[in-house]
Protein backbone atom coordinates (compact mmCIF):
# COMPACT_ATOMS: atom_id res chain seq x y z
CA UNK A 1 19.76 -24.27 190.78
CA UNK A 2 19.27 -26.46 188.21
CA UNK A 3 16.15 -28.60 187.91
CA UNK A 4 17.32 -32.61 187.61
CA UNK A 5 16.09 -34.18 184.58
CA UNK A 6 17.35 -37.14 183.62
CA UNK A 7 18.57 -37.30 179.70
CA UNK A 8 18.77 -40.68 177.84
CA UNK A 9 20.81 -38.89 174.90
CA UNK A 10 23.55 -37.77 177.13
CA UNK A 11 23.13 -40.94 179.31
CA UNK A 12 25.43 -42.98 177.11
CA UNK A 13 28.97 -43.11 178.41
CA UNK A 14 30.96 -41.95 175.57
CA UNK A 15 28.02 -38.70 175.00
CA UNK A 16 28.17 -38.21 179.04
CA UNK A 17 31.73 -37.95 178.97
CA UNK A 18 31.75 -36.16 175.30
CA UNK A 19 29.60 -33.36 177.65
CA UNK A 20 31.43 -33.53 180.73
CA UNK A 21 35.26 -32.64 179.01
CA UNK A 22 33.23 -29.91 176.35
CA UNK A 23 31.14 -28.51 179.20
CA UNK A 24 34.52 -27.72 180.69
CA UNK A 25 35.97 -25.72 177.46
CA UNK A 26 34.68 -23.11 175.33
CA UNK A 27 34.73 -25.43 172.69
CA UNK A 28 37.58 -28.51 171.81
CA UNK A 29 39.13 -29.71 168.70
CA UNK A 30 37.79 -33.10 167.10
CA UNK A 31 41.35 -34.94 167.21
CA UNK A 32 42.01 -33.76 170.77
CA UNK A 33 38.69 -35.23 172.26
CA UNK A 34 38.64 -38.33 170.14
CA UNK A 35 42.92 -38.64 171.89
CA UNK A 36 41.37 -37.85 175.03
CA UNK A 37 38.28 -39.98 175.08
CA UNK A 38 40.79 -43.05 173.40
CA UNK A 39 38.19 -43.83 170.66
CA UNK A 40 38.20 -44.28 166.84
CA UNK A 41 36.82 -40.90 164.77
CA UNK A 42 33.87 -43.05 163.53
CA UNK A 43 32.77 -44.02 166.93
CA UNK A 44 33.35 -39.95 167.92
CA UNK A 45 31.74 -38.89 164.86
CA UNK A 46 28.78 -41.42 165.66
CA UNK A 47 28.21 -40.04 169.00
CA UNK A 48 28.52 -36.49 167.81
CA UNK A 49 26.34 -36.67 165.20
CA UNK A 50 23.52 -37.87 167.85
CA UNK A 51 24.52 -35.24 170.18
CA UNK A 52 24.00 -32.82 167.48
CA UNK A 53 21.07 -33.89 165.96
CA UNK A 54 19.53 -33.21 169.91
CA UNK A 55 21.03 -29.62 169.53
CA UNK A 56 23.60 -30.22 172.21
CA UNK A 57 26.81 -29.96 170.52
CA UNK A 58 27.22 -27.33 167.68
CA UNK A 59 30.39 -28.20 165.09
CA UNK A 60 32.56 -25.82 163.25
CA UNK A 61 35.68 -25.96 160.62
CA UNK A 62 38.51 -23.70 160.04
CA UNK A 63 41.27 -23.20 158.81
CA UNK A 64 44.67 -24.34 160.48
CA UNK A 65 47.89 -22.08 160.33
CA UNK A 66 49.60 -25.17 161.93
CA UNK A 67 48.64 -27.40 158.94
CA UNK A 68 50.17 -27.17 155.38
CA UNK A 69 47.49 -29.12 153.44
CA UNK A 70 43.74 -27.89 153.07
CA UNK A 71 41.82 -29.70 155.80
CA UNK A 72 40.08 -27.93 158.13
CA UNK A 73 40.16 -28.55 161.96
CA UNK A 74 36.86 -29.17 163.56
CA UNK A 75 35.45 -27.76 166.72
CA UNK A 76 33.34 -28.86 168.79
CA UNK A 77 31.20 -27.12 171.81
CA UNK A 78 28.26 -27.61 173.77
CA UNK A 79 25.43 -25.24 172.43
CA UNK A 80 22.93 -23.50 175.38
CA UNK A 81 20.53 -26.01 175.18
CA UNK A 82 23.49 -28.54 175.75
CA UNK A 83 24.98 -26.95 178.73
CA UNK A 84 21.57 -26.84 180.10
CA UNK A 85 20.62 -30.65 179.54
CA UNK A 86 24.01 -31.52 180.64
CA UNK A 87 23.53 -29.74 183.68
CA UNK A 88 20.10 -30.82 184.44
CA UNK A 89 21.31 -34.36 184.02
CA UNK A 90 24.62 -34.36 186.56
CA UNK A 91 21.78 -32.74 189.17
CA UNK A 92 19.42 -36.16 188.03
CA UNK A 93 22.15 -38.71 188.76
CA UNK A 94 23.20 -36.19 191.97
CA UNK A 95 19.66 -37.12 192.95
CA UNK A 96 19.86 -40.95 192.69
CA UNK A 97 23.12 -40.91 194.20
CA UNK A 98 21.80 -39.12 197.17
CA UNK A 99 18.98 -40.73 197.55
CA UNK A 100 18.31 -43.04 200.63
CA UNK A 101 16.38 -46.40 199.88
């Protein structure tokens, strides 16, 4: 089992639900989480850059057969250390929830 630490850097909303839909996937295109999460690319981009920067999220471009012009799609996907802090962190607020005051 996991041992609960609690994680400030996944704490924020958008990161702790940026973790919760990539722990999920192998890894997730940009344009689909920013549609699913409902925000603007800056504030993604923001929050992945922070999440990054921890070593939690790792980022990758390639080529799309779908598109006609030269951009590259991004992934996205939550390294080993991610998964790991992500997991220790759901067992953390697990723990306050369960606790008894």
């Amino acid at each position: 089992m996991t041992e609960a630490r609690f994680d400030e850097t996944i704490h924020a909303p958008v990161r702790l639900r940026i973790c919760g839909l990539l722990n999920k996937a192998d890894r997730l295109d940009f344009a689909v989480l920013r549609d699913t999460l409902g925000i603007s690319d800056a504030t993604l981009s923001k929050h992945i850059k922070t999440l990054a920067d921890s070593h939690y999220v790792t980022i990758s471009k390639s080529s799309s057969a779908k598109r006609t012009d030269a951009r590259r799609v991004t992934w996205l996907s939550l390294s080993p250390t991610g998964r790991s802090a992500f997991a220790a962190h759901v067992r953390a607020l697990q723990d306050i929830a369960d606790s008894r005051a």
